[in-house]
C-alpha atoms as a PDB file:
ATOM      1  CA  UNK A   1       0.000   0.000   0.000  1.00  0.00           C
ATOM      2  CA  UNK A   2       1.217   3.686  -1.563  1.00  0.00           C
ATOM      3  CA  UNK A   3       0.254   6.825   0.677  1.00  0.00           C
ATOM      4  CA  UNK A   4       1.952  10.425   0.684  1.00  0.00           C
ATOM      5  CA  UNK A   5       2.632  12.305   4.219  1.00  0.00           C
ATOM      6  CA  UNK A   6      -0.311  15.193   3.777  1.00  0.00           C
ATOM      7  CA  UNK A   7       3.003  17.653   5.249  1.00  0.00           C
ATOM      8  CA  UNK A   8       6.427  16.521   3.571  1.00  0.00           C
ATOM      9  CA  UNK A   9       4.493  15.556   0.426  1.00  0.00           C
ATOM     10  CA  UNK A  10       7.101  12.225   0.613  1.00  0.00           C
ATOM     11  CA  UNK A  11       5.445   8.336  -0.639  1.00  0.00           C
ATOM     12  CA  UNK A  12       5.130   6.014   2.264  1.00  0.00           C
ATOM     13  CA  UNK A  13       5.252   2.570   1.128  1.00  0.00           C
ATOM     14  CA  UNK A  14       3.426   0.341   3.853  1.00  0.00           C
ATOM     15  CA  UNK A  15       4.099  -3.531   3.800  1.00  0.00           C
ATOM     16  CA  UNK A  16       1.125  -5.926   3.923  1.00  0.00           C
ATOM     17  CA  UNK A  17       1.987  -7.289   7.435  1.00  0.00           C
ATOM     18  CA  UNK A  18       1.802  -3.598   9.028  1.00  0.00           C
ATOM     19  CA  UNK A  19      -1.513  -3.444   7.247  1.00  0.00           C
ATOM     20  CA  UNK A  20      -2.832  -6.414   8.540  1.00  0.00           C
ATOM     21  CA  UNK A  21      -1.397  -5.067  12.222  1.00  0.00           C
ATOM     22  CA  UNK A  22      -3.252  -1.816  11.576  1.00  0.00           C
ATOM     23  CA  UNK A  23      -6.574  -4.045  11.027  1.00  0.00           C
ATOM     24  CA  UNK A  24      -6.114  -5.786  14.087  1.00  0.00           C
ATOM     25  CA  UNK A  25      -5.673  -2.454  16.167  1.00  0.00           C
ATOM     26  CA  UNK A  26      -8.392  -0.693  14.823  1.00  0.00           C
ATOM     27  CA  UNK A  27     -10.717  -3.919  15.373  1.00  0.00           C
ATOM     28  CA  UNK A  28      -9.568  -4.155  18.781  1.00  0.00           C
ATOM     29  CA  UNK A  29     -10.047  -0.556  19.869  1.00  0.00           C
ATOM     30  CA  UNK A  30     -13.002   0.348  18.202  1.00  0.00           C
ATOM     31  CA  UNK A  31     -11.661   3.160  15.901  1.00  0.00           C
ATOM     32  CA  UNK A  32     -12.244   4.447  12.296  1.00  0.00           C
ATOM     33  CA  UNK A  33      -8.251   5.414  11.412  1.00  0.00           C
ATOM     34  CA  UNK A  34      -5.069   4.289  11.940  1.00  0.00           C
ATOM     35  CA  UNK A  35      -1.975   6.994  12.590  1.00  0.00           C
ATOM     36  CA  UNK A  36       1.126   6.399  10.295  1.00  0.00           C
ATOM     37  CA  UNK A  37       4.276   7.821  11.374  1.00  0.00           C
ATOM     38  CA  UNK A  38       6.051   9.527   8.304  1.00  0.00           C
ATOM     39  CA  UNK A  39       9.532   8.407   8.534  1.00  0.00           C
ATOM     40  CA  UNK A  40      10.785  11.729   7.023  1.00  0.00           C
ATOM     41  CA  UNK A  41       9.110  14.661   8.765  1.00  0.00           C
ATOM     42  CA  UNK A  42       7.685  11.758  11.923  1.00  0.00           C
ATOM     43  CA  UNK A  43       4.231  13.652  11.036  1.00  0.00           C
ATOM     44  CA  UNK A  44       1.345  11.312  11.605  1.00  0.00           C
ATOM     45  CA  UNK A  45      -1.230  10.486   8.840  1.00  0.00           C
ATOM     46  CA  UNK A  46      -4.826   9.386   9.182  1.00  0.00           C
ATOM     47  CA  UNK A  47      -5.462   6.323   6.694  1.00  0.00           C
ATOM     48  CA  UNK A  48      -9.461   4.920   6.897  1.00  0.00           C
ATOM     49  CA  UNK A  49     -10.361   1.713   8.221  1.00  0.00           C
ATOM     50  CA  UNK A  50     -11.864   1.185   4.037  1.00  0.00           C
ATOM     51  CA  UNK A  51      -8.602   2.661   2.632  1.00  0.00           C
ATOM     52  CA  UNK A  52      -7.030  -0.280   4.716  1.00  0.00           C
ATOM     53  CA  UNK A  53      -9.522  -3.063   3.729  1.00  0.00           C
ATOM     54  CA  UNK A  54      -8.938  -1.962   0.263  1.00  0.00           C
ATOM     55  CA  UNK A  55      -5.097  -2.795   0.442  1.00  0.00           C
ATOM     56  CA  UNK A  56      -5.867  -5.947   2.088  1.00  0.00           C
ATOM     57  CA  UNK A  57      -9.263  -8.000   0.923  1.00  0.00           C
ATOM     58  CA  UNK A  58      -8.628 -11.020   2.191  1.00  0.00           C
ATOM     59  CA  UNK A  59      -7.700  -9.688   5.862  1.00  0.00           C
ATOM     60  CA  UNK A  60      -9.485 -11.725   9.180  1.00  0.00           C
ATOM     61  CA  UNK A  61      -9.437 -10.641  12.582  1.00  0.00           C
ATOM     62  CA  UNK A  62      -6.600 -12.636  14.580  1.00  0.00           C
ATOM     63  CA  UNK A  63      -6.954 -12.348  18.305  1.00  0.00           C
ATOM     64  CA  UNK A  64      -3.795 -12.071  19.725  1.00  0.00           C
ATOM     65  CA  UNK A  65      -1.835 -14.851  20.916  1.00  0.00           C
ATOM     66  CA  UNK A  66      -1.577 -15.032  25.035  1.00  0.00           C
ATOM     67  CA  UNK A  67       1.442 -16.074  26.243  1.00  0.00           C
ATOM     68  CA  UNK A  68       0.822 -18.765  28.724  1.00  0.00           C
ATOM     69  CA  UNK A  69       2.579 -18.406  32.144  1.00  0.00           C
ATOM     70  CA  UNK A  70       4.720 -21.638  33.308  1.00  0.00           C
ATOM     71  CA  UNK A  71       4.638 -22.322  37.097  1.00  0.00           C
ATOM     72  CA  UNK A  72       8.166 -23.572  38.543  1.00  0.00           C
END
């Protein structure tokens, strides 16, 4: 997925694993955007929940994994 930082004007190339991670957050929490850090200017930028369904049809919700505690 392409997006350009609304201040620096620079392309943001985001990989489909950070995507998918963005999914997951914004399923979790309830929200409509997730906040991209532009690694030029370290502005953040809004992307939609659709905008990220669009790069990634085929996304499920995965609960996350709990780490099981081992008694000694």
């Amino acid at each position: 997925m392409q997006i350009r930082c609304y201040n620096c004007k620079m392309p943001i190339s985001i990989g489909r694993a950070s995507v998918d991670q963005a999914l997951n957050s914004i399923h979790e929490e309830d929200l409509s955007h997730f906040d991209f850090r532009c690694p030029k200017c370290k502005k953040t930028n809004k992307v939609s929940k659709e905008q990220l369904l669009h790069a990634s049809p085929s996304w499920e919700y995965e609960p996350p994994k709990e780490k099981k505690k081992e008694a000694k």
